[in-house]
N, C-alpha and C. Protein backbone atom coordinates (compact mmCIF):
# COMPACT_ATOMS: atom_id res chain seq x y z
N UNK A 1 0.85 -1.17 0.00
CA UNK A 1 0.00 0.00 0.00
C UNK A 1 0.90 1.24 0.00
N UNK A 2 0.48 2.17 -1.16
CA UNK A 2 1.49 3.43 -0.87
C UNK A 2 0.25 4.45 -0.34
N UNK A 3 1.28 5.64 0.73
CA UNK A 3 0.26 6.36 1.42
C UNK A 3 0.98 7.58 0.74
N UNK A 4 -0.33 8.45 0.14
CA UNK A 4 0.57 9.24 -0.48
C UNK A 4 0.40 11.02 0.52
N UNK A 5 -0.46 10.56 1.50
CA UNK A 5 -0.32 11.74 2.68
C UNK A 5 -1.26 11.45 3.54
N UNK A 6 -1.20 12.20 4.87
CA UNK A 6 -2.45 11.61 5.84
C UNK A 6 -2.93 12.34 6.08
N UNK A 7 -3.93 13.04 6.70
CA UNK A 7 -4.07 13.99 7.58
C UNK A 7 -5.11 13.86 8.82
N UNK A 8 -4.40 14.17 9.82
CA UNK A 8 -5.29 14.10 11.33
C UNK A 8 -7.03 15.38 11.83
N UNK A 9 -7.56 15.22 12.01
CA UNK A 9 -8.71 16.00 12.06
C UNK A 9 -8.96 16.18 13.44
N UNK A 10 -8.68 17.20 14.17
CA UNK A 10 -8.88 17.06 15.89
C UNK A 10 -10.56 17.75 16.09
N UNK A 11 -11.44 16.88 16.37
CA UNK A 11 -12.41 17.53 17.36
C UNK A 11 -12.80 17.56 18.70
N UNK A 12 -13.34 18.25 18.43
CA UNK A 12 -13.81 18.75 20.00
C UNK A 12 -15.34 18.50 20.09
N UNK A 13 -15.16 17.87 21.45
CA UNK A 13 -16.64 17.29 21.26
C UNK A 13 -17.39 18.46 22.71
N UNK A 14 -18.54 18.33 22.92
CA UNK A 14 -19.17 19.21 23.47
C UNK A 14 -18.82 19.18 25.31
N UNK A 15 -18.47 18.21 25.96
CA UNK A 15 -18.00 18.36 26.87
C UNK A 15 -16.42 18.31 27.18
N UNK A 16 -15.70 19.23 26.16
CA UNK A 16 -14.56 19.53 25.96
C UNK A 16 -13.49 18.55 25.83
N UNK A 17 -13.92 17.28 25.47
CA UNK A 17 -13.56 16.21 25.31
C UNK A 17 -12.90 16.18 23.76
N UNK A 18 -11.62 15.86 23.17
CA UNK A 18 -11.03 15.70 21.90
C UNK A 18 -10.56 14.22 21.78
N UNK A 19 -10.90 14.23 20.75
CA UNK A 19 -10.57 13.19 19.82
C UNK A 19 -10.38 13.62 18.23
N UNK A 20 -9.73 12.40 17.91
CA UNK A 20 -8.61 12.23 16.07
C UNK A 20 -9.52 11.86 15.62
N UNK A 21 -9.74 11.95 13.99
CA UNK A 21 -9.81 11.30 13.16
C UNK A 21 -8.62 11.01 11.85
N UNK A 22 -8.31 10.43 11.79
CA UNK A 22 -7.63 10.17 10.59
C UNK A 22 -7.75 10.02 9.16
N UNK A 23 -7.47 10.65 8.18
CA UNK A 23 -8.03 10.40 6.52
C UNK A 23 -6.22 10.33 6.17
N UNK A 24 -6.55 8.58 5.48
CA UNK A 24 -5.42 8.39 4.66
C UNK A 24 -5.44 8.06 3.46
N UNK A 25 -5.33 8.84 2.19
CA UNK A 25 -5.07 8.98 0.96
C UNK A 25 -4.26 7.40 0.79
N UNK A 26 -4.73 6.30 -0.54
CA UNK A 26 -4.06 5.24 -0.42
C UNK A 26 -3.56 5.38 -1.89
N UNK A 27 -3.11 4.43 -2.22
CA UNK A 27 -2.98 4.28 -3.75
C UNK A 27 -4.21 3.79 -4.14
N UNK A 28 -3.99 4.26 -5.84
CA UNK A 28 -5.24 3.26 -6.79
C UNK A 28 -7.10 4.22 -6.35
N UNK A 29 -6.30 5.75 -5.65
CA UNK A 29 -7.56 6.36 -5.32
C UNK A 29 -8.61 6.25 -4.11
N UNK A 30 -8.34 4.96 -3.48
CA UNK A 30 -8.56 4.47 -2.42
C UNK A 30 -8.59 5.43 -1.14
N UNK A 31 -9.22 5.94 -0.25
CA UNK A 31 -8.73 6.33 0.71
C UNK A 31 -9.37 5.62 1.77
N UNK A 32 -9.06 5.56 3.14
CA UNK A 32 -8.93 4.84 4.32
C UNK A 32 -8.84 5.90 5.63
N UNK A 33 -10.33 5.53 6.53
CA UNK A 33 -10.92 6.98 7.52
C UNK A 33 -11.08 6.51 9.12
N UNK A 34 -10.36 6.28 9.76
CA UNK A 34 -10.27 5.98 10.83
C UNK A 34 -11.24 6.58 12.07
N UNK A 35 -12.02 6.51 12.66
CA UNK A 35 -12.58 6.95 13.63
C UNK A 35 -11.96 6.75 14.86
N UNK A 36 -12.28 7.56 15.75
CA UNK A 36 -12.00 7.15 17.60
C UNK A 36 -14.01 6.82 17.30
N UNK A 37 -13.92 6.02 18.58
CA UNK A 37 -14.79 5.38 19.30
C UNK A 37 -14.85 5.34 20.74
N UNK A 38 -14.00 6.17 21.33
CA UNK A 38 -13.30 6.16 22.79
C UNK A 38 -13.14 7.13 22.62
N UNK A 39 -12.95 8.00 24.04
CA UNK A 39 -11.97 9.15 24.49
C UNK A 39 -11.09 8.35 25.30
N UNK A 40 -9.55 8.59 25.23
CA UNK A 40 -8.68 7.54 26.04
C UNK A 40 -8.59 5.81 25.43
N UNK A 41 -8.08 5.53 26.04
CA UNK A 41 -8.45 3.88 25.93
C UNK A 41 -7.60 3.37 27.47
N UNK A 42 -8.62 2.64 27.44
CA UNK A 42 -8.44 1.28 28.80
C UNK A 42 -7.00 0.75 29.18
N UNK A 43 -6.30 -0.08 27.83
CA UNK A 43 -5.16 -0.88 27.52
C UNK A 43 -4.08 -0.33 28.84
N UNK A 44 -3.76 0.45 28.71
CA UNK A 44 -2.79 1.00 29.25
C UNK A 44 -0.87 0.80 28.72
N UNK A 45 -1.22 0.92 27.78
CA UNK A 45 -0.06 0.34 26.66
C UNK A 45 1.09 2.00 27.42
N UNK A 46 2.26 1.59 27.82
CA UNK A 46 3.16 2.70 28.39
C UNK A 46 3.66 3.08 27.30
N UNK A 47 4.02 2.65 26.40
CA UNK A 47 4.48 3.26 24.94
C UNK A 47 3.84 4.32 24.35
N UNK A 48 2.33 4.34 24.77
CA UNK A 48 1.15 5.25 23.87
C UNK A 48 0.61 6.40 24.54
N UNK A 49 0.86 7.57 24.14
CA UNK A 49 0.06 8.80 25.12
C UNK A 49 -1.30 8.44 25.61
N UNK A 50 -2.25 8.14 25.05
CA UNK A 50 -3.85 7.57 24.83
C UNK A 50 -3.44 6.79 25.56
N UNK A 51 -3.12 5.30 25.62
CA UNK A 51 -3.26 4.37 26.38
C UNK A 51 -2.94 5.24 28.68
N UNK A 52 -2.21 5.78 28.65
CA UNK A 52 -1.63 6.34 29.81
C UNK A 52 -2.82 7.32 30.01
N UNK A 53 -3.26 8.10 29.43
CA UNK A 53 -4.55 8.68 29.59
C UNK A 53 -5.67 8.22 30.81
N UNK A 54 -5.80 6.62 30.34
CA UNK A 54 -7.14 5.98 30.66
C UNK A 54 -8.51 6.21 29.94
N UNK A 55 -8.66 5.04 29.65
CA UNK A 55 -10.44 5.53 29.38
C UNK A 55 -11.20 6.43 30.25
N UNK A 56 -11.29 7.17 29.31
CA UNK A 56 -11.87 8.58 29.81
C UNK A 56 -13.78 8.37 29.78
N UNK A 57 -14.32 7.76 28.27
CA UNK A 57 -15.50 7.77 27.91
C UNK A 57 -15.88 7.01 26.49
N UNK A 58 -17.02 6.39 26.51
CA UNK A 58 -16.97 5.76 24.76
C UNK A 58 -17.70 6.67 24.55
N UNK A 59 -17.73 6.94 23.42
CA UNK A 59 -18.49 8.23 22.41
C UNK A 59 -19.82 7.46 22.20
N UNK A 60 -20.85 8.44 21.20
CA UNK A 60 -22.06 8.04 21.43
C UNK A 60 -22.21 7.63 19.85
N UNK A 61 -23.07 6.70 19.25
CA UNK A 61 -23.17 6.95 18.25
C UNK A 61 -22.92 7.87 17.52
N UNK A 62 -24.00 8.86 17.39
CA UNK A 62 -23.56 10.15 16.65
C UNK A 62 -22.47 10.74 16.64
N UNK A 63 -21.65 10.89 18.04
CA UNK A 63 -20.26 11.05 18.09
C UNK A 63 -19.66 10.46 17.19
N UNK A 64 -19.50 8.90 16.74
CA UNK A 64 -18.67 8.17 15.60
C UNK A 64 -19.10 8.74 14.35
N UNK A 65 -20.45 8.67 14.20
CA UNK A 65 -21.10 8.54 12.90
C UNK A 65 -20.89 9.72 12.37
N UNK A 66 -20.90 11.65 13.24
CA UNK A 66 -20.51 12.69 12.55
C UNK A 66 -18.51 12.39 12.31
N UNK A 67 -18.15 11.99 12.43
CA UNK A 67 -16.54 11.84 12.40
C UNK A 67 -16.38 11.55 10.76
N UNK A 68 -17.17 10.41 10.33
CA UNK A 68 -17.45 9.50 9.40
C UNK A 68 -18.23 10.66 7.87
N UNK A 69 -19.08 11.00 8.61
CA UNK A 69 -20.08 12.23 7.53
C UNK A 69 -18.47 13.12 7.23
N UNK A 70 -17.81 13.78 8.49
CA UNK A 70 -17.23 14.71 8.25
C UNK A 70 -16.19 14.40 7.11
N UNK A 71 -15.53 13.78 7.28
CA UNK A 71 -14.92 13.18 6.44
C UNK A 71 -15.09 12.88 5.18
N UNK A 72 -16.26 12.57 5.03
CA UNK A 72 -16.68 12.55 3.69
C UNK A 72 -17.13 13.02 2.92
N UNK A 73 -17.45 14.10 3.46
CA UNK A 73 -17.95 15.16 2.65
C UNK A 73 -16.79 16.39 2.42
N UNK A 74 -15.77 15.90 3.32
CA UNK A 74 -14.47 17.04 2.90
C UNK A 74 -13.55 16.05 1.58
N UNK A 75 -14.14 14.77 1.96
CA UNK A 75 -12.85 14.62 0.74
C UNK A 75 -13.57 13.70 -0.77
N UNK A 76 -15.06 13.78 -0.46
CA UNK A 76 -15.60 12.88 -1.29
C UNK A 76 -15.34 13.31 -2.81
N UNK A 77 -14.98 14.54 -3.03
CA UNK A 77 -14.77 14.61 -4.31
C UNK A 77 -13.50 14.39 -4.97
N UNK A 78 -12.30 14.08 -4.18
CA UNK A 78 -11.42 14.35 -4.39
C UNK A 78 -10.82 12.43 -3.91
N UNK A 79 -11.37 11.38 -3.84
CA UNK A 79 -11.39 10.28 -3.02
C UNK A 79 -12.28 9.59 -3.39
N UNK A 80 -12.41 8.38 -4.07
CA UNK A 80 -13.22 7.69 -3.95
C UNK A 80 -13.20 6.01 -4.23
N UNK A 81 -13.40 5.07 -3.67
CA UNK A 81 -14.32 5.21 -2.44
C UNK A 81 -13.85 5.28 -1.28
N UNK A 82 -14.55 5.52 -0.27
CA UNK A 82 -13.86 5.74 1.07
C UNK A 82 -14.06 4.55 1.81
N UNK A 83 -13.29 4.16 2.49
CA UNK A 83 -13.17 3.23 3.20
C UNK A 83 -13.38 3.41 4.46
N UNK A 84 -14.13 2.75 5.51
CA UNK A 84 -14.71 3.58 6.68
C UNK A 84 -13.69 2.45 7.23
N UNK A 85 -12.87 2.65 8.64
CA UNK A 85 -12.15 1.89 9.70
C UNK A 85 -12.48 2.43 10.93
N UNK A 86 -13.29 1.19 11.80
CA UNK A 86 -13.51 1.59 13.26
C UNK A 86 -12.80 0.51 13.73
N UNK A 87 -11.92 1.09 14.79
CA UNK A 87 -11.11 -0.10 15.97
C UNK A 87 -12.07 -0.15 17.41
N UNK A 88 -11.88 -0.82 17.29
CA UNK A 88 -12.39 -1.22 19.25
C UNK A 88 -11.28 -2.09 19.91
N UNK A 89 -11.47 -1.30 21.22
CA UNK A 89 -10.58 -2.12 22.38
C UNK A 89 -11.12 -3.10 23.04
């Protein structure tokens, strides 16, 4: 897979809570859209800022699902198709 740039999307959610999204441009036109689903995460991985955090909160539906809209409507013309990626811990 060649990545031919990424870019991170920081929001802010209404109880001043932030979270990433990720949009990665792939080859072959492809792009690939990462959501958070979490504020924090649980794991506690010492390597990872997020993991040391702690789970803070899981987001709400709509929380994921505008991440997903946003995204696609900033790059749908320019991208296609988009590839939606949700992780869970």
């Amino acid at each position: 897979m060649l990545i031919l740039r990424m870019l991170q999307i920081l929001f802010s959610l209404e109880d001043g809570s932030e979270i990433e999204t990720v949009v990665i441009p792939c080859s072959r036109g492809r792009t690939t859209v990462c959501v958070s689903s979490q504020v924090g995460c649980a794991m506690n991985c010492q390597f990872c800022f997020t993991g040391r955090l702690g789970l803070r909160k899981h987001l709400s539906t709509a929380e994921i699902v505008e991440q997903a809209v946003f995204a696609h409507r900033l790059f749908s013309d320019d991208f296609d198709p988009l590839q939606m990626l949700y992780l869970w811990v």
